[in-house]
N, C-alpha and C. Protein backbone atom coordinates (compact mmCIF):
# COMPACT_ATOMS: atom_id res chain seq x y z
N UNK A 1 -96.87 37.60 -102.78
CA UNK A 1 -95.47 37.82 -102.55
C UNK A 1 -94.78 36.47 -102.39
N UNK A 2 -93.36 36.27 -102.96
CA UNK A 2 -92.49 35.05 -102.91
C UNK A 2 -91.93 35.08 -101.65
N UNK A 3 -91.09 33.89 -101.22
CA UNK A 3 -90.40 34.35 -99.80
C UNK A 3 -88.89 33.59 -100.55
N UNK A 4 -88.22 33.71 -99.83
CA UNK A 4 -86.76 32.96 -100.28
C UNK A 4 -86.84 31.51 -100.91
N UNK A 5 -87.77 30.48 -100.48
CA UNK A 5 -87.95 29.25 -100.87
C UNK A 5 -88.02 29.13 -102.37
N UNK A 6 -89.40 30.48 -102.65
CA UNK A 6 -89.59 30.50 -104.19
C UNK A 6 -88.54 31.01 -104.91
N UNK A 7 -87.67 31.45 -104.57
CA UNK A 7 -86.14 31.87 -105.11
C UNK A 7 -85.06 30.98 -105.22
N UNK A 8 -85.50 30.10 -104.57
CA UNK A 8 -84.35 28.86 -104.33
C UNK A 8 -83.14 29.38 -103.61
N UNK A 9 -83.11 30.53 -102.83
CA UNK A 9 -82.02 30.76 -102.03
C UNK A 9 -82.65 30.85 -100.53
N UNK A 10 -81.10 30.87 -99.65
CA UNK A 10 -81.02 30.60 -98.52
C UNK A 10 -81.92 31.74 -97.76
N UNK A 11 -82.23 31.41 -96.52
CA UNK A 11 -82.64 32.85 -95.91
C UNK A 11 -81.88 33.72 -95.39
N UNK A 12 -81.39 35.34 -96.10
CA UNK A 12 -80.59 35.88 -95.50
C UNK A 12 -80.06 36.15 -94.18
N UNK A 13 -78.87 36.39 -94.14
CA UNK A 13 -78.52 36.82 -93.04
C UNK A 13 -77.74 37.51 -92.35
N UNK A 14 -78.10 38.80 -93.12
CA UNK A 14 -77.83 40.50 -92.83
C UNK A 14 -78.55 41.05 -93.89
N UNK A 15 -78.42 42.15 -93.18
CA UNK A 15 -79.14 43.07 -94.02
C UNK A 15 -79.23 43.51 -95.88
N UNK A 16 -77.88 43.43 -95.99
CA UNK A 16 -78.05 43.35 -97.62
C UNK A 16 -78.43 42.42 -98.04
N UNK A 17 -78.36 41.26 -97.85
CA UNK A 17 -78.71 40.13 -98.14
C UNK A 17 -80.13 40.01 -97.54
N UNK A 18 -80.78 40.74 -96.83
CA UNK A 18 -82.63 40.58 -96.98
C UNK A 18 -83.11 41.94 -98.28
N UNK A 19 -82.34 42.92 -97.99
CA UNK A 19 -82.48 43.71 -99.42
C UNK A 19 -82.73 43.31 -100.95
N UNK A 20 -81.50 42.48 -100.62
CA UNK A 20 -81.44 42.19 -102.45
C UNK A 20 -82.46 40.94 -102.66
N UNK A 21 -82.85 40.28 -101.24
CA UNK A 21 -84.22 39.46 -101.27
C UNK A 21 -85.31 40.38 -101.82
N UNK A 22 -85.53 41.48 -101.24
CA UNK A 22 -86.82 42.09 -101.59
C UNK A 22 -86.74 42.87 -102.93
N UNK A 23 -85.45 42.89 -103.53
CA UNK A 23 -85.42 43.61 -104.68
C UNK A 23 -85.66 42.00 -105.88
N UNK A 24 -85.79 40.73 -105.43
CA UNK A 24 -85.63 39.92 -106.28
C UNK A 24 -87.58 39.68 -106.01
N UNK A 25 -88.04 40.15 -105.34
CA UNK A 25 -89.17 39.30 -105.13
C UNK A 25 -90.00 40.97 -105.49
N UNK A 26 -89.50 41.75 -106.57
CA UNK A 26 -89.67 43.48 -107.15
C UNK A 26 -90.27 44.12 -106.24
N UNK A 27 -89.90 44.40 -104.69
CA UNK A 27 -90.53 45.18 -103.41
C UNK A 27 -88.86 46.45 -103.70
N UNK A 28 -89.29 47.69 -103.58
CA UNK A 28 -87.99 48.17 -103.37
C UNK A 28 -87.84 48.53 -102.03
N UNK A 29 -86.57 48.26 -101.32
CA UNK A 29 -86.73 48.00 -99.71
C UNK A 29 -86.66 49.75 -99.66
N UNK A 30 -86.38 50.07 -98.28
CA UNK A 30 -86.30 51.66 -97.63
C UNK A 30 -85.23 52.07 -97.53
N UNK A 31 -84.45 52.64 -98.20
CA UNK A 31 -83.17 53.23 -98.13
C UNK A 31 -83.41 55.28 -97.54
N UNK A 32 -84.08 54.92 -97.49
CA UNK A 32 -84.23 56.35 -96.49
C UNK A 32 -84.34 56.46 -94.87
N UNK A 33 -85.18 55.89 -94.48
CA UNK A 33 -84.88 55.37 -92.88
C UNK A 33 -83.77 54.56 -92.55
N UNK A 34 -83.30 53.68 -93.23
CA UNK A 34 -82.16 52.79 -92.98
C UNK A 34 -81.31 53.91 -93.06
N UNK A 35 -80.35 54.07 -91.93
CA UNK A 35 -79.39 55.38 -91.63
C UNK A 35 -77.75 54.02 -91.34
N UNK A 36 -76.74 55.31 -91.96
CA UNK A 36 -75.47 54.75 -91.27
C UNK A 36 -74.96 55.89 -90.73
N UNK A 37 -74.33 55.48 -89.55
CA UNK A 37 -73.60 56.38 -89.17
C UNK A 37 -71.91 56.06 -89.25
N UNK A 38 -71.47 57.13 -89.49
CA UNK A 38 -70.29 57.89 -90.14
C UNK A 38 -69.33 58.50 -89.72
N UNK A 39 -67.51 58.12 -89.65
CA UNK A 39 -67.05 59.53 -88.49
C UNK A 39 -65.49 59.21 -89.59
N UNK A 40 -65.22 60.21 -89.92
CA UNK A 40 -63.79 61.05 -90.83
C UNK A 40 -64.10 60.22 -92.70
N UNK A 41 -65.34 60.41 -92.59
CA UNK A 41 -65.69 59.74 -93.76
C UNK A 41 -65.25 61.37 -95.03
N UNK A 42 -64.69 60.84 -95.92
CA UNK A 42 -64.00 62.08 -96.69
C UNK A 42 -64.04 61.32 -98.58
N UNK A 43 -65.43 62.16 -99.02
CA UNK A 43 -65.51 61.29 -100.35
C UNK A 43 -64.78 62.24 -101.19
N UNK A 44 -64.59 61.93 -102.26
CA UNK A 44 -63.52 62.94 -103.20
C UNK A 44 -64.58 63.98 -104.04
N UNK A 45 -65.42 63.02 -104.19
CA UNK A 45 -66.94 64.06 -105.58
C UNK A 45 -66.71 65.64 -105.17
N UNK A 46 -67.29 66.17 -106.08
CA UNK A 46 -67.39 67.62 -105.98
C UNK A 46 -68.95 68.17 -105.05
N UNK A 47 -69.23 67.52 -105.01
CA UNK A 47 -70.84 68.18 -104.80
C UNK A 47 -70.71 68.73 -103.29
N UNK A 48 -71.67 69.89 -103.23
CA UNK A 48 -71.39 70.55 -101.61
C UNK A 48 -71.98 69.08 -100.50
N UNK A 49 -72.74 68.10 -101.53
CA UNK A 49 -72.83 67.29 -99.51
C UNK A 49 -71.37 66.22 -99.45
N UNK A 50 -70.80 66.41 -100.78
CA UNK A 50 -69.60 65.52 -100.37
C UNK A 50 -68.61 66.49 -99.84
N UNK A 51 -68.22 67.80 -99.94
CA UNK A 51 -67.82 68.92 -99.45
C UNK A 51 -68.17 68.87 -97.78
N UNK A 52 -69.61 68.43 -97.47
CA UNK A 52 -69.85 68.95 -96.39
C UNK A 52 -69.51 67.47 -95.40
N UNK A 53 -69.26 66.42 -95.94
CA UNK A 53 -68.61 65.31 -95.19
C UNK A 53 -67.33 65.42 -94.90
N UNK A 54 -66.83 66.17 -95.97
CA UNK A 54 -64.99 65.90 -95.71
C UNK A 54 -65.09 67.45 -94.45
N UNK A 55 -65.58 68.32 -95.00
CA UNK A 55 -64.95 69.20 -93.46
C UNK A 55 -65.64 68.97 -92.39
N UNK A 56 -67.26 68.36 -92.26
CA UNK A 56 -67.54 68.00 -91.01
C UNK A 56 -65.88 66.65 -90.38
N UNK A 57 -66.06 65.47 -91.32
CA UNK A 57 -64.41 64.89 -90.94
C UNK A 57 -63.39 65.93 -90.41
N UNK A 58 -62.79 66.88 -90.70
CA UNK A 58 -62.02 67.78 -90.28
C UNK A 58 -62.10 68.56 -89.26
N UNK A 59 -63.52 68.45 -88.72
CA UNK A 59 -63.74 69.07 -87.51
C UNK A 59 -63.98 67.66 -87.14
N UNK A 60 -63.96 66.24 -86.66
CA UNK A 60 -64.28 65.41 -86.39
C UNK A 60 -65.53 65.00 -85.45
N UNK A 61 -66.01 65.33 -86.78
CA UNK A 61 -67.72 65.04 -86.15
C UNK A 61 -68.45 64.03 -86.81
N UNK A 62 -68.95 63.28 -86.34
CA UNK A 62 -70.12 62.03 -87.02
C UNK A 62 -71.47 62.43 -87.59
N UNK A 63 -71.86 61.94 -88.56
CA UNK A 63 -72.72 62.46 -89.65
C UNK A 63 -73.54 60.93 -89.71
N UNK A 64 -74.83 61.04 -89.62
CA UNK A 64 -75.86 60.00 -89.78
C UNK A 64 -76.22 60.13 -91.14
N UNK A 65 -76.19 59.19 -92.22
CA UNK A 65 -76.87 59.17 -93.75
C UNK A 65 -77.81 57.59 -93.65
N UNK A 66 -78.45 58.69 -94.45
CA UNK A 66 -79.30 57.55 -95.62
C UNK A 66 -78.77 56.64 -96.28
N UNK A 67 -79.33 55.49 -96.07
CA UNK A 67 -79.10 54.33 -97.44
C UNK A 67 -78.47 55.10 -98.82
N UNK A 68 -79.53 55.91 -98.92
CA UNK A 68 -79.37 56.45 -100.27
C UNK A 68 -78.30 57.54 -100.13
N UNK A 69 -78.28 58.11 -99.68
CA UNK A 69 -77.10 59.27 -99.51
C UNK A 69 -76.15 58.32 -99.75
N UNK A 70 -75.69 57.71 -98.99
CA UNK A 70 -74.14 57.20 -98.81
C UNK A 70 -74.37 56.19 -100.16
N UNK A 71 -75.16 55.75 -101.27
CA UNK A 71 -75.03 55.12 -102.26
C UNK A 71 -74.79 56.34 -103.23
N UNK A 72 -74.58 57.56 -103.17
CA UNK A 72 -74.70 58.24 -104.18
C UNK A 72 -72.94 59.41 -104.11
N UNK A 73 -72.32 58.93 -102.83
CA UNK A 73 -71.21 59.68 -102.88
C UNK A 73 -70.34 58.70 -103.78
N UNK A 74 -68.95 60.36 -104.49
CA UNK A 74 -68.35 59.11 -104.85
C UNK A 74 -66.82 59.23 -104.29
């Protein structure tokens, strides 16, 4: 495995920026445990979990997602 040196870049410092380290050194990081949490978040997409963000928002309640969840609303 490379570390930042063999990349010739700096050592990150936040989190996307150690991500896109491990996506350059071909590790794909964990976007499933990495959670955000969320409150009147209201995406426009059709799909029932973007449905189910905008009225949880409407009842104003906070919603914990996935890396990946929240990369896939639109």
């Amino acid at each position: 495995m490379t570390g930042p040196l063999a990349h010739g870049v700096e050592l990150p410092a936040d989190a996307p920026a150690r991500r896109a380290l491990w996506r350059m050194a071909s590790l794909t990081p964990d976007e499933v445990s990495s959670t955000v949490l969320s409150y009147g978040l209201r995406p426009t997409g059709g799909t029932w979990r973007e449905a189910a963000l905008r009225e949880r928002a409407a009842h104003h309640m906070e919603t914990h997602l996935a890396l990946r969840e929240l990369r896939t609303l639109t």
